[in-house]
N, C-alpha and C. Protein backbone atom coordinates (compact mmCIF):
# COMPACT_ATOMS: atom_id res chain seq x y z
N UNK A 1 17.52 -7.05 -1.36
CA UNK A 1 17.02 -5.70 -1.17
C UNK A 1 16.59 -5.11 -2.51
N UNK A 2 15.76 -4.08 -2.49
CA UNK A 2 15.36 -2.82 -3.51
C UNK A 2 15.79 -2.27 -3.70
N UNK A 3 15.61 -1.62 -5.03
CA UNK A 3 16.34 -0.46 -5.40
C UNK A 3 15.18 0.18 -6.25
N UNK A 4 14.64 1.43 -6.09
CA UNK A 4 13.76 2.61 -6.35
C UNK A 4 13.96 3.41 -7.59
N UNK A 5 13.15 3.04 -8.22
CA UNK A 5 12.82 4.05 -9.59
C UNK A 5 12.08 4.59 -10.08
N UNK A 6 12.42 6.47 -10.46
CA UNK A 6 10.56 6.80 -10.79
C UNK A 6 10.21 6.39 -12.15
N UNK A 7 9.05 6.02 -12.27
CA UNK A 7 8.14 5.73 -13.24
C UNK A 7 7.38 6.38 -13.83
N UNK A 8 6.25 7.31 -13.10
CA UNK A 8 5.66 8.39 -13.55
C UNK A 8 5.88 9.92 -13.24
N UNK A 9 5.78 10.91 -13.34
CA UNK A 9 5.95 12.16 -12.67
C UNK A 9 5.55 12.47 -11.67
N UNK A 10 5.14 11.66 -10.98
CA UNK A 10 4.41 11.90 -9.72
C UNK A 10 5.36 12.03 -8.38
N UNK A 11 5.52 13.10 -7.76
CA UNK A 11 6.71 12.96 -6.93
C UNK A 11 6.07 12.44 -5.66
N UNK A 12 7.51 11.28 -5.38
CA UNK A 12 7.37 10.13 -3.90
C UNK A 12 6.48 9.20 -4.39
N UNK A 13 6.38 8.56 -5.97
CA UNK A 13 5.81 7.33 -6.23
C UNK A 13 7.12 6.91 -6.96
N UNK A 14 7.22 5.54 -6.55
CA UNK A 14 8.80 4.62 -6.90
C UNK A 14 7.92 2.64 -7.30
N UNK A 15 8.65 2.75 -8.10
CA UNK A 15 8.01 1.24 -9.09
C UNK A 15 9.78 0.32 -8.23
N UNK A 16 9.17 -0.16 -7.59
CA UNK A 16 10.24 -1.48 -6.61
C UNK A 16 10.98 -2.27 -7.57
N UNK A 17 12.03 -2.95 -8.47
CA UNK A 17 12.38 -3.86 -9.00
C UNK A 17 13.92 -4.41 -7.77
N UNK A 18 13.99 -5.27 -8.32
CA UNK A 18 15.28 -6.27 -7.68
C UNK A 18 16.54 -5.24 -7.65
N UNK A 19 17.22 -5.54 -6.89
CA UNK A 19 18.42 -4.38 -6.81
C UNK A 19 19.01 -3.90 -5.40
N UNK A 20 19.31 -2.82 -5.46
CA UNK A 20 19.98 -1.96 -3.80
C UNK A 20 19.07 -1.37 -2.86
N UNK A 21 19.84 -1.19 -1.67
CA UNK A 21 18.46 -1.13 -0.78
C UNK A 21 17.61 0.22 -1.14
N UNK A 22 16.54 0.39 -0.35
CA UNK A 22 15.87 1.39 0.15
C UNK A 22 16.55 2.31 0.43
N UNK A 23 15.92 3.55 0.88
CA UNK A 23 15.99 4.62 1.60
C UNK A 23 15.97 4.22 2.66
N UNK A 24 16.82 4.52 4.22
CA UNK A 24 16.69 3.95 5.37
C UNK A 24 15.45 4.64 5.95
N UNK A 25 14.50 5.53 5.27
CA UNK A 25 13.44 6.15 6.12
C UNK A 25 12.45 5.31 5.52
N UNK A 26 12.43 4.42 4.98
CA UNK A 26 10.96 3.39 4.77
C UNK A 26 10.94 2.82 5.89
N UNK A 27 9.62 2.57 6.37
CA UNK A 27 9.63 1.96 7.91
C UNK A 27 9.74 0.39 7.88
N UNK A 28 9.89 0.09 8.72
CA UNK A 28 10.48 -1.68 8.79
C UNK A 28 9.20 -2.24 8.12
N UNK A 29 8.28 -2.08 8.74
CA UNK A 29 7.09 -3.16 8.24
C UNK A 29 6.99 -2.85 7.18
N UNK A 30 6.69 -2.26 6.23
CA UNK A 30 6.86 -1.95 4.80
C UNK A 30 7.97 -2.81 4.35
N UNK A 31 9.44 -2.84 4.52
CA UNK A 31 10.37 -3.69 4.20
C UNK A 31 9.99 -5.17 4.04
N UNK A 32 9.52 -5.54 5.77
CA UNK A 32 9.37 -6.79 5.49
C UNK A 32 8.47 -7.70 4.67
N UNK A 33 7.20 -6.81 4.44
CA UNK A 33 5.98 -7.37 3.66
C UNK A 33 7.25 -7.76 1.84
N UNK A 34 7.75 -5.96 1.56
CA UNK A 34 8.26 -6.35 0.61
C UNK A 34 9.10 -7.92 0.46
N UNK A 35 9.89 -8.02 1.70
CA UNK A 35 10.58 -8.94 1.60
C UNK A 35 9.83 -10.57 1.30
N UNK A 36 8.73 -10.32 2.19
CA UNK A 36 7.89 -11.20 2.16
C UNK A 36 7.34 -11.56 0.26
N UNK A 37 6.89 -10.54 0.03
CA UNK A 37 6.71 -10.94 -1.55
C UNK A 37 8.02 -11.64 -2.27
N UNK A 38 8.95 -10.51 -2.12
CA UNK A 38 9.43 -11.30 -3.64
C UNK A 38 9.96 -12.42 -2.76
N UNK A 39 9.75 -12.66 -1.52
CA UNK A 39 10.25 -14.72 -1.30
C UNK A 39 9.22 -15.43 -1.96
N UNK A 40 7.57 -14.37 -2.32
CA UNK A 40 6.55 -15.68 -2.87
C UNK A 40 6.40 -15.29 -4.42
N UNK A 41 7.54 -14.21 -5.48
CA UNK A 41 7.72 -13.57 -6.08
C UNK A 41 8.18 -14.85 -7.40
N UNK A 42 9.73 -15.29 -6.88
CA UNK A 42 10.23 -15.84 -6.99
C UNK A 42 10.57 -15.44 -8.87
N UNK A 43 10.58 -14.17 -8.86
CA UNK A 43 11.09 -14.16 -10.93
C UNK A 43 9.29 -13.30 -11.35
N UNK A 44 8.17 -13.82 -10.66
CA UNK A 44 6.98 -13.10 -11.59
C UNK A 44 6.02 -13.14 -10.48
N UNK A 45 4.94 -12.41 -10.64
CA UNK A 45 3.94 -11.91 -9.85
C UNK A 45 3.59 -13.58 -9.59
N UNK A 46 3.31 -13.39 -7.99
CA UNK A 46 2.94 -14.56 -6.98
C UNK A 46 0.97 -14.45 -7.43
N UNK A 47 0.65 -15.69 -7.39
CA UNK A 47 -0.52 -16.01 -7.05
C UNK A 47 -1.07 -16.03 -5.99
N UNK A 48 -2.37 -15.71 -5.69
CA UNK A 48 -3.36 -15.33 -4.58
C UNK A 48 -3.32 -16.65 -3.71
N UNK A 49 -3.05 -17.65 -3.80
CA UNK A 49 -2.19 -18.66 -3.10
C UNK A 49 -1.08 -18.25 -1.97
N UNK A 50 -0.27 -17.48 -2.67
CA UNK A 50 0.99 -17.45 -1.53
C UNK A 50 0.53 -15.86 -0.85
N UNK A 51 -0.99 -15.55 -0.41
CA UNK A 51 -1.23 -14.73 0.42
C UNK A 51 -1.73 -15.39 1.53
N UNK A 52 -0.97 -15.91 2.42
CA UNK A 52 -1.56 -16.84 3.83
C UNK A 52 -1.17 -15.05 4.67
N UNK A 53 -2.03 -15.34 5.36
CA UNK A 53 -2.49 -14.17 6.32
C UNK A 53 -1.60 -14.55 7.40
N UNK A 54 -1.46 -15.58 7.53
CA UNK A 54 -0.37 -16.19 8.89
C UNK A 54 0.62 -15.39 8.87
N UNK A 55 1.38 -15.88 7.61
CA UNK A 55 2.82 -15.31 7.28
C UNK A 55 2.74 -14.19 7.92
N UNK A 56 2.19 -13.17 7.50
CA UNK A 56 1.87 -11.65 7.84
C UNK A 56 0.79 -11.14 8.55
N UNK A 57 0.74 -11.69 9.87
CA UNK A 57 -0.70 -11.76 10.80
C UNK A 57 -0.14 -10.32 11.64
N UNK A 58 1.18 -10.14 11.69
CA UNK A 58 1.39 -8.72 12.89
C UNK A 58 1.02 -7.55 11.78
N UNK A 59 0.91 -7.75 10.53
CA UNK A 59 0.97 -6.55 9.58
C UNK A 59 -0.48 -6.64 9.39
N UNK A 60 -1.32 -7.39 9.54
CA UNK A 60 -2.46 -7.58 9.13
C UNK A 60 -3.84 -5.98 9.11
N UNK A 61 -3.24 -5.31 10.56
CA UNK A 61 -4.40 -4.08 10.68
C UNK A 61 -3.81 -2.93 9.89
N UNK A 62 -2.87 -3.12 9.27
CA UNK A 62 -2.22 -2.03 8.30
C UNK A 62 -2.34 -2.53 6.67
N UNK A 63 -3.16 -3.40 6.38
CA UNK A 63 -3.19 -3.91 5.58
C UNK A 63 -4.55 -4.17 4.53
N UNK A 64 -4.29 -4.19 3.52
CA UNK A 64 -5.91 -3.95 2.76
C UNK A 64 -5.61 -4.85 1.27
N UNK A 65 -6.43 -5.76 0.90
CA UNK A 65 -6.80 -6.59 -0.11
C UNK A 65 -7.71 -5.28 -1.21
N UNK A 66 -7.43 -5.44 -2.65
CA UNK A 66 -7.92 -4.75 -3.56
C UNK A 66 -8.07 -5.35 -4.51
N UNK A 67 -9.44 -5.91 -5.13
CA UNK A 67 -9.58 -6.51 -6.53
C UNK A 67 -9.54 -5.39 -7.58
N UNK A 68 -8.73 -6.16 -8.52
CA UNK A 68 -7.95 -5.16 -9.70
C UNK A 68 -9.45 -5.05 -10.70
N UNK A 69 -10.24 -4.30 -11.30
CA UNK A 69 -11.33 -4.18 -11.84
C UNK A 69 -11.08 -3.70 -13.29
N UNK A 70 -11.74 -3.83 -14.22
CA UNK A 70 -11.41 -3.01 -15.45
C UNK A 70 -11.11 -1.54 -15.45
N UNK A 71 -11.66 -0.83 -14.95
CA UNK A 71 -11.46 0.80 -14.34
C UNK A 71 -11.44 1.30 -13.01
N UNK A 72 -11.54 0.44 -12.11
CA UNK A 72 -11.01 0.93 -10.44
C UNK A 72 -10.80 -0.62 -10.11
N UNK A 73 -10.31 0.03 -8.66
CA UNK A 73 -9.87 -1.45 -7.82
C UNK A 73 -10.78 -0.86 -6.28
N UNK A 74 -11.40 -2.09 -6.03
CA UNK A 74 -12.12 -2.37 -5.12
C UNK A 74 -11.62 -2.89 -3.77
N UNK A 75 -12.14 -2.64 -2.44
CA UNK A 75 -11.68 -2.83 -1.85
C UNK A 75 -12.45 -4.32 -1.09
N UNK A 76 -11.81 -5.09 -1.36
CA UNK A 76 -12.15 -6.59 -0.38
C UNK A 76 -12.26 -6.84 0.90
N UNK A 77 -10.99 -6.72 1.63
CA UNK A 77 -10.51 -6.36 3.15
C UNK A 77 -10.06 -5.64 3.45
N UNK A 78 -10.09 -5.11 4.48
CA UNK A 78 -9.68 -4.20 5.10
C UNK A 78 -8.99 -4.18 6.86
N UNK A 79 -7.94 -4.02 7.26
CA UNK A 79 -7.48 -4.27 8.53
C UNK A 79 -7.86 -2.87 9.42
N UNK A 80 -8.41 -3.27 10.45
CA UNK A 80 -8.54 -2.95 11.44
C UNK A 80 -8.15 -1.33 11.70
N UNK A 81 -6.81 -1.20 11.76
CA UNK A 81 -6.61 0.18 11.58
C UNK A 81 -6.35 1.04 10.34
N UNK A 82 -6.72 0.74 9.47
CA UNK A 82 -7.57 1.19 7.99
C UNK A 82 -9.00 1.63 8.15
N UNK A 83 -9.47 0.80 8.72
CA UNK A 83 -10.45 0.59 9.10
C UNK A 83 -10.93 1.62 10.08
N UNK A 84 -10.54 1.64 11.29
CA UNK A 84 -10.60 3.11 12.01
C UNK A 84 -10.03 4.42 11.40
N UNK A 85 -9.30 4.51 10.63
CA UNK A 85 -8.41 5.80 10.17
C UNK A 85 -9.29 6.42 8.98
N UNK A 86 -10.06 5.18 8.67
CA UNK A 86 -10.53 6.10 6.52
C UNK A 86 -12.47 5.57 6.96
N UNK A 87 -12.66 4.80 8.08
CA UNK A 87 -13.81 4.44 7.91
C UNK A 87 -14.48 2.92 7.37
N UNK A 88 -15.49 2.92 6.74
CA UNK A 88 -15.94 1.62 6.33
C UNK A 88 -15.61 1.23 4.34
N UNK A 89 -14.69 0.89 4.09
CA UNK A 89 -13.78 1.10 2.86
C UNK A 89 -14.38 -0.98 2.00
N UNK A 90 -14.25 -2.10 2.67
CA UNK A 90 -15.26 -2.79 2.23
C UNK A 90 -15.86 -2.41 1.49
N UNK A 91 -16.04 -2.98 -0.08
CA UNK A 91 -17.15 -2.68 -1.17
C UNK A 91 -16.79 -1.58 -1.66
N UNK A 92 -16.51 -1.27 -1.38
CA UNK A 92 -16.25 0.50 -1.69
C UNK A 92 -15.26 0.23 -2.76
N UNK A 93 -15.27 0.93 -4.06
CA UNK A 93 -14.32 1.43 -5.07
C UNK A 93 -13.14 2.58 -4.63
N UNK A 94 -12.16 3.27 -5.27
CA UNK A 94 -11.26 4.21 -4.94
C UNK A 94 -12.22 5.71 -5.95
N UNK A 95 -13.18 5.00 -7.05
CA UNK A 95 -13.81 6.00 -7.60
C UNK A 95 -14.76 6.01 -6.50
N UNK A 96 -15.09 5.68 -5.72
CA UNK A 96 -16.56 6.05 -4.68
C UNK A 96 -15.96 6.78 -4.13
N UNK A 97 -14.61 6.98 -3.39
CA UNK A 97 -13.81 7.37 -2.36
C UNK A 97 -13.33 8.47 -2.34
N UNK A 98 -12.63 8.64 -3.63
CA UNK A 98 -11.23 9.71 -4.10
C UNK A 98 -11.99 10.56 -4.89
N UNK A 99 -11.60 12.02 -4.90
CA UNK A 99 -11.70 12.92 -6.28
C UNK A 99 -10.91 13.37 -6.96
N UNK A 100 -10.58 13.92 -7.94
CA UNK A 100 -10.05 15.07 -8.00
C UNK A 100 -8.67 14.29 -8.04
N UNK A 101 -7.46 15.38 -7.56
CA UNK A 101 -5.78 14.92 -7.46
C UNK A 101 -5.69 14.22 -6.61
N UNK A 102 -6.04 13.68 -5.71
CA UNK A 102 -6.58 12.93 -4.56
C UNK A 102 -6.21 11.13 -5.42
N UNK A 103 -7.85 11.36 -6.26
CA UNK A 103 -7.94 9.95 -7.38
C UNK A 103 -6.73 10.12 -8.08
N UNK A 104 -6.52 10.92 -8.40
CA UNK A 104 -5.37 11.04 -10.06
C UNK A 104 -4.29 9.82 -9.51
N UNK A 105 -3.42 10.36 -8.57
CA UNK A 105 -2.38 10.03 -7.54
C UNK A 105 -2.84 8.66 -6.97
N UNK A 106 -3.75 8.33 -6.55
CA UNK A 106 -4.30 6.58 -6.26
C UNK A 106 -4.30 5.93 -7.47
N UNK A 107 -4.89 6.44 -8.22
CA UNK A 107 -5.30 5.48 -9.66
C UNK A 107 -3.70 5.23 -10.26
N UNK A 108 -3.02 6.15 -10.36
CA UNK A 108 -1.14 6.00 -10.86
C UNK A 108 -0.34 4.85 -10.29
N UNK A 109 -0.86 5.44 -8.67
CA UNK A 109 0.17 4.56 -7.94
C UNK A 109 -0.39 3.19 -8.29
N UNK A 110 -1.59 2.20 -8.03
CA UNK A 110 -2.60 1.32 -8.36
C UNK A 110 -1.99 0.92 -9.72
N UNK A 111 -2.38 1.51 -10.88
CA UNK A 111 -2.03 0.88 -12.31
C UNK A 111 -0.78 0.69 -12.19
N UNK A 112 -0.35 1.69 -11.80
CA UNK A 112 2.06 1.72 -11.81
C UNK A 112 1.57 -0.27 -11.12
N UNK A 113 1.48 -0.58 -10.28
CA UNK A 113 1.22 -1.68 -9.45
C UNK A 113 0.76 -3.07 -10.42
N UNK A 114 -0.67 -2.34 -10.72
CA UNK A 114 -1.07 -3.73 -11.59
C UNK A 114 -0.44 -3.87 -13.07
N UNK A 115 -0.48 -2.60 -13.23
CA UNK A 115 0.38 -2.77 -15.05
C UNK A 115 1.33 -3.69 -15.14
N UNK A 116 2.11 -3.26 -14.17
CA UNK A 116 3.65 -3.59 -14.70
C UNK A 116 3.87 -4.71 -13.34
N UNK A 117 3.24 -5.25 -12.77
CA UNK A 117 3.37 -6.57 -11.82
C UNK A 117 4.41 -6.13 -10.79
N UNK A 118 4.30 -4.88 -10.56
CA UNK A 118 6.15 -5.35 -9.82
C UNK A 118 5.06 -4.25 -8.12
N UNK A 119 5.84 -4.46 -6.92
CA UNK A 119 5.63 -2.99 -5.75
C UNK A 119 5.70 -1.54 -6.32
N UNK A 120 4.55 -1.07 -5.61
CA UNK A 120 4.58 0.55 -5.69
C UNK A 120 5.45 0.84 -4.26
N UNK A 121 5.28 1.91 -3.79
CA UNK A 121 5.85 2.53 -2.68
C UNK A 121 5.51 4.10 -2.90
N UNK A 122 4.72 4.79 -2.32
CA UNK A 122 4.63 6.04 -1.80
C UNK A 122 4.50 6.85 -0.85
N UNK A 123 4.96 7.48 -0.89
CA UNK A 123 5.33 8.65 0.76
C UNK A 123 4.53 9.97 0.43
N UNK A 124 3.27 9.90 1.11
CA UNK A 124 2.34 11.11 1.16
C UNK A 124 2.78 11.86 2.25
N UNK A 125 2.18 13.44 2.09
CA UNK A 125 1.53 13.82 2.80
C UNK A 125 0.52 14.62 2.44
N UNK A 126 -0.91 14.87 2.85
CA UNK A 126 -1.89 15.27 2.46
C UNK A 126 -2.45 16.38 3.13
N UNK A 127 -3.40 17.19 3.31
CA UNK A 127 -4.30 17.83 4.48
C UNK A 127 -4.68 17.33 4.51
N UNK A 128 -5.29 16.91 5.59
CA UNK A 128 -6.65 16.79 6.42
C UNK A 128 -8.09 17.06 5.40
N UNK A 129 -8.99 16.51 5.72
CA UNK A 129 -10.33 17.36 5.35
C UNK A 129 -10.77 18.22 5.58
N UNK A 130 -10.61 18.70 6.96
CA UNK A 130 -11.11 20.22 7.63
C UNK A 130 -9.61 21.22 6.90
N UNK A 131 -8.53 21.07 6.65
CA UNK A 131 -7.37 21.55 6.13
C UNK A 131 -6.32 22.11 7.40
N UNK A 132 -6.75 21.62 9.25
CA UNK A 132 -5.96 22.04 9.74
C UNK A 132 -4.85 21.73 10.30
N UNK A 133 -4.49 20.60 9.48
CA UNK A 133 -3.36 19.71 9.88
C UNK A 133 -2.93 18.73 8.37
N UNK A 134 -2.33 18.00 8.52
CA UNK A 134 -1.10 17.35 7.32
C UNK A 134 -1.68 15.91 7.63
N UNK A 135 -1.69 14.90 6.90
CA UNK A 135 -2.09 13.44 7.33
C UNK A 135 -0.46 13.03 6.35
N UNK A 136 0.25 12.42 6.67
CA UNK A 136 1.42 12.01 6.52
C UNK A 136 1.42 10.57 6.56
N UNK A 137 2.12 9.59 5.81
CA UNK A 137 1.79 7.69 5.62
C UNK A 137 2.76 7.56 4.33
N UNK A 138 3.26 6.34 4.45
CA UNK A 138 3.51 5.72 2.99
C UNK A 138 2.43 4.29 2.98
N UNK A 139 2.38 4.20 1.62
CA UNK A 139 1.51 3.03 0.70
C UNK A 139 2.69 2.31 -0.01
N UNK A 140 2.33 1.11 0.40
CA UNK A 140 3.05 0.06 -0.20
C UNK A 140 1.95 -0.77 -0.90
N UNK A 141 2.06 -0.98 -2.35
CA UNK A 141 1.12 -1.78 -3.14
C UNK A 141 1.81 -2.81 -3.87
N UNK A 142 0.88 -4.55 -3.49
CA UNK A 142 2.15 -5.25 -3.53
C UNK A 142 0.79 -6.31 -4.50
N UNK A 143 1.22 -6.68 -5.66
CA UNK A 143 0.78 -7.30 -6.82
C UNK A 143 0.45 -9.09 -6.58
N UNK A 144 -0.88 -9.77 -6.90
CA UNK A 144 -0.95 -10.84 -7.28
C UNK A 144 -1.65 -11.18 -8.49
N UNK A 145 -1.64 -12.65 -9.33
CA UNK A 145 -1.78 -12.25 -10.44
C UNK A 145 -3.28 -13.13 -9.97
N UNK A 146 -4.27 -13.25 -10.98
CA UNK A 146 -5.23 -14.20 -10.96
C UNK A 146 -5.13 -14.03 -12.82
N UNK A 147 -5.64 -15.13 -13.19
CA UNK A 147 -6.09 -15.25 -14.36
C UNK A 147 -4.75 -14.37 -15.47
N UNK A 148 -3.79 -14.83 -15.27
CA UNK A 148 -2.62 -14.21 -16.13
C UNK A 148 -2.05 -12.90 -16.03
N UNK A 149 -3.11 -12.01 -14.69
CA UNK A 149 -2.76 -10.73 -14.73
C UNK A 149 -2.66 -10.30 -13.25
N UNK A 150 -1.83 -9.31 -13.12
CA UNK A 150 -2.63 -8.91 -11.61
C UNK A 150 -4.25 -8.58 -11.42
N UNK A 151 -4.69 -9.31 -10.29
CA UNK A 151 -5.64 -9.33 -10.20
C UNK A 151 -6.38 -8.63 -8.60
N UNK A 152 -5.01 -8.83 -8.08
CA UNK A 152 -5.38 -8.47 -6.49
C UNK A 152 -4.60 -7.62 -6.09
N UNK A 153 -5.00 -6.53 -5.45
CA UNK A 153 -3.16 -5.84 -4.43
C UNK A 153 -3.87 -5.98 -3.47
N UNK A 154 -2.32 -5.99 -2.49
CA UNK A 154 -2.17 -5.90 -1.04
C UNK A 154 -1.87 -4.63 -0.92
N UNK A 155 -2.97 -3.74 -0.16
CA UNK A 155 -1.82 -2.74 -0.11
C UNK A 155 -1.71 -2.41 1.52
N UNK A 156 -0.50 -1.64 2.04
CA UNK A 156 -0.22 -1.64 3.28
C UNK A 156 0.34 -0.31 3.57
N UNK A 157 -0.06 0.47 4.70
CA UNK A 157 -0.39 1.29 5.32
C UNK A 157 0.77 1.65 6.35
N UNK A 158 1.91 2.53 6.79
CA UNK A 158 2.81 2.99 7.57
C UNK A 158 2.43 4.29 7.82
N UNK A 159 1.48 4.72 9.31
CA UNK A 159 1.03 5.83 9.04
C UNK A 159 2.42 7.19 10.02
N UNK A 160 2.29 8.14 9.80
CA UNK A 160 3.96 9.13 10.11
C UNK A 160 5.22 8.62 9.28
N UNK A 161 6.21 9.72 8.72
CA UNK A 161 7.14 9.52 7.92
C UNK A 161 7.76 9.53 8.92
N UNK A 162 8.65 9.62 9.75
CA UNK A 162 9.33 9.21 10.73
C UNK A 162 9.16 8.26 11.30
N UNK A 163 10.65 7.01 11.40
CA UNK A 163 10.40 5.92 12.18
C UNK A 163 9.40 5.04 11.27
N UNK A 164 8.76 3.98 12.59
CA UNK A 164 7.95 2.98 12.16
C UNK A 164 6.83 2.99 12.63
N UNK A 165 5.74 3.98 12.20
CA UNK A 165 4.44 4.03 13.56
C UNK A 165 4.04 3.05 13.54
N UNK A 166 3.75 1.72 12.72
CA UNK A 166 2.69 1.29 12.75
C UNK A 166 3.18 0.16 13.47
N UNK A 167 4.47 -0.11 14.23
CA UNK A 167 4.91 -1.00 15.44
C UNK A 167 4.78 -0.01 16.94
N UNK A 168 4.05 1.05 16.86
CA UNK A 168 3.96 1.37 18.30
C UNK A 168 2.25 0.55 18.69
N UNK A 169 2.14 0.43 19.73
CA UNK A 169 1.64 -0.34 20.48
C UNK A 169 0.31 0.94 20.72
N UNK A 170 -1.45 0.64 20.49
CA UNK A 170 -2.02 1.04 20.19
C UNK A 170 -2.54 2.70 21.50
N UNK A 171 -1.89 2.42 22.47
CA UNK A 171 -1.39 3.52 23.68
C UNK A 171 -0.72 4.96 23.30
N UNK A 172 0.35 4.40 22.60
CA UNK A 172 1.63 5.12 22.06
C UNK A 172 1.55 5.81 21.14
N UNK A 173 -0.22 5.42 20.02
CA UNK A 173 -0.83 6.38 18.90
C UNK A 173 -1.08 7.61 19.33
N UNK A 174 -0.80 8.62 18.48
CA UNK A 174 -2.03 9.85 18.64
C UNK A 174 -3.16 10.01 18.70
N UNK A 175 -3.91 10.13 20.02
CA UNK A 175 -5.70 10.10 20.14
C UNK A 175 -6.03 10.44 18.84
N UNK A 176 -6.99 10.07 17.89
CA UNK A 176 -7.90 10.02 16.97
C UNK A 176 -9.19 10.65 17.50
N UNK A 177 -9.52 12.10 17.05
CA UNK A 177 -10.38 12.99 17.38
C UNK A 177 -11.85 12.40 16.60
């Protein structure tokens, strides 16, 4: 298990190292991906090798590939319900995407990630764009290295802080207006 430490001032961003568990309000699938890394971890950031999609095929539509870039990280893949929730994110940078405190808070959590090789973990909640409602999720950003460095994140998507939404069964969501 994990054990949670802040890193930057940013409140509800936590840098993952080896240690005691979680908070019991991280949702399961988040756990297990973690768990899933450091088994392909093993002491230092895993290579883009030990990302078989198999392993982690039920987590797959909560899930998003990011090439680490000299000044943003790009988005490679994208799952399915990423994909419906933010739009067409493919190709797309986090500078095309984000502004403002919005970017500040992506770009932290992201470097906290690639800098220092180890899981991010953050628990948002945001407005909306129109501002009449809260968009609520944690981000789990999970490190591979290419070429001596991190080079890739996984990052993965638990959308509601309560529970585990992203194991309800696609019925059981809140209609998407």
């Amino acid at each position: 298990r994990l054990s949670a430490q802040m890193l930057f001032p940013l409140p509800n961003l936590r840098v993952l190292s080896p240690g005691t568990a979680l908070p019991a309000e991280v949702p399961a699938t988040l756990l297990d991906l973690v768990a899933w890394w450091e088994s392909k971890a093993a002491g230092d950031v895993p290579g883009p090798r030990a990302l078989d999609p198999v392993e982690i095929g039920r987590h797959l539509p909560y899930v998003a590939l990011l090439d680490v870039e000299e000044d943003d990280f790009r988005f490679r893949l994208v799952g399915g319900e990423m994909r419906d929730r933010y739009g067409a994110l493919r190709g797309r940078s986090i500078c095309e995407l984000l502004f403002g405190h919005a970017r500040a808070e992506t770009f932290a959590e992201h470097r906290a990630c690639a800098g220092g090789g180890r899981p991010t973990l953050a628990r948002r909640t945001d407005p909306t764009t129109d501002g009449t409602d809260q968009r609520r999720y944690w981000r789990l950003l999970l490190p591979f290295a290419r070429n001596g460095r991190a080079g890739v994140i996984l990052a993965a998507m638990s959308f509601g802080l309560g529970g585990d939404a992203s194991r309800a069964r696609p019925a059981e969501r809140a209609p998407q207006s």
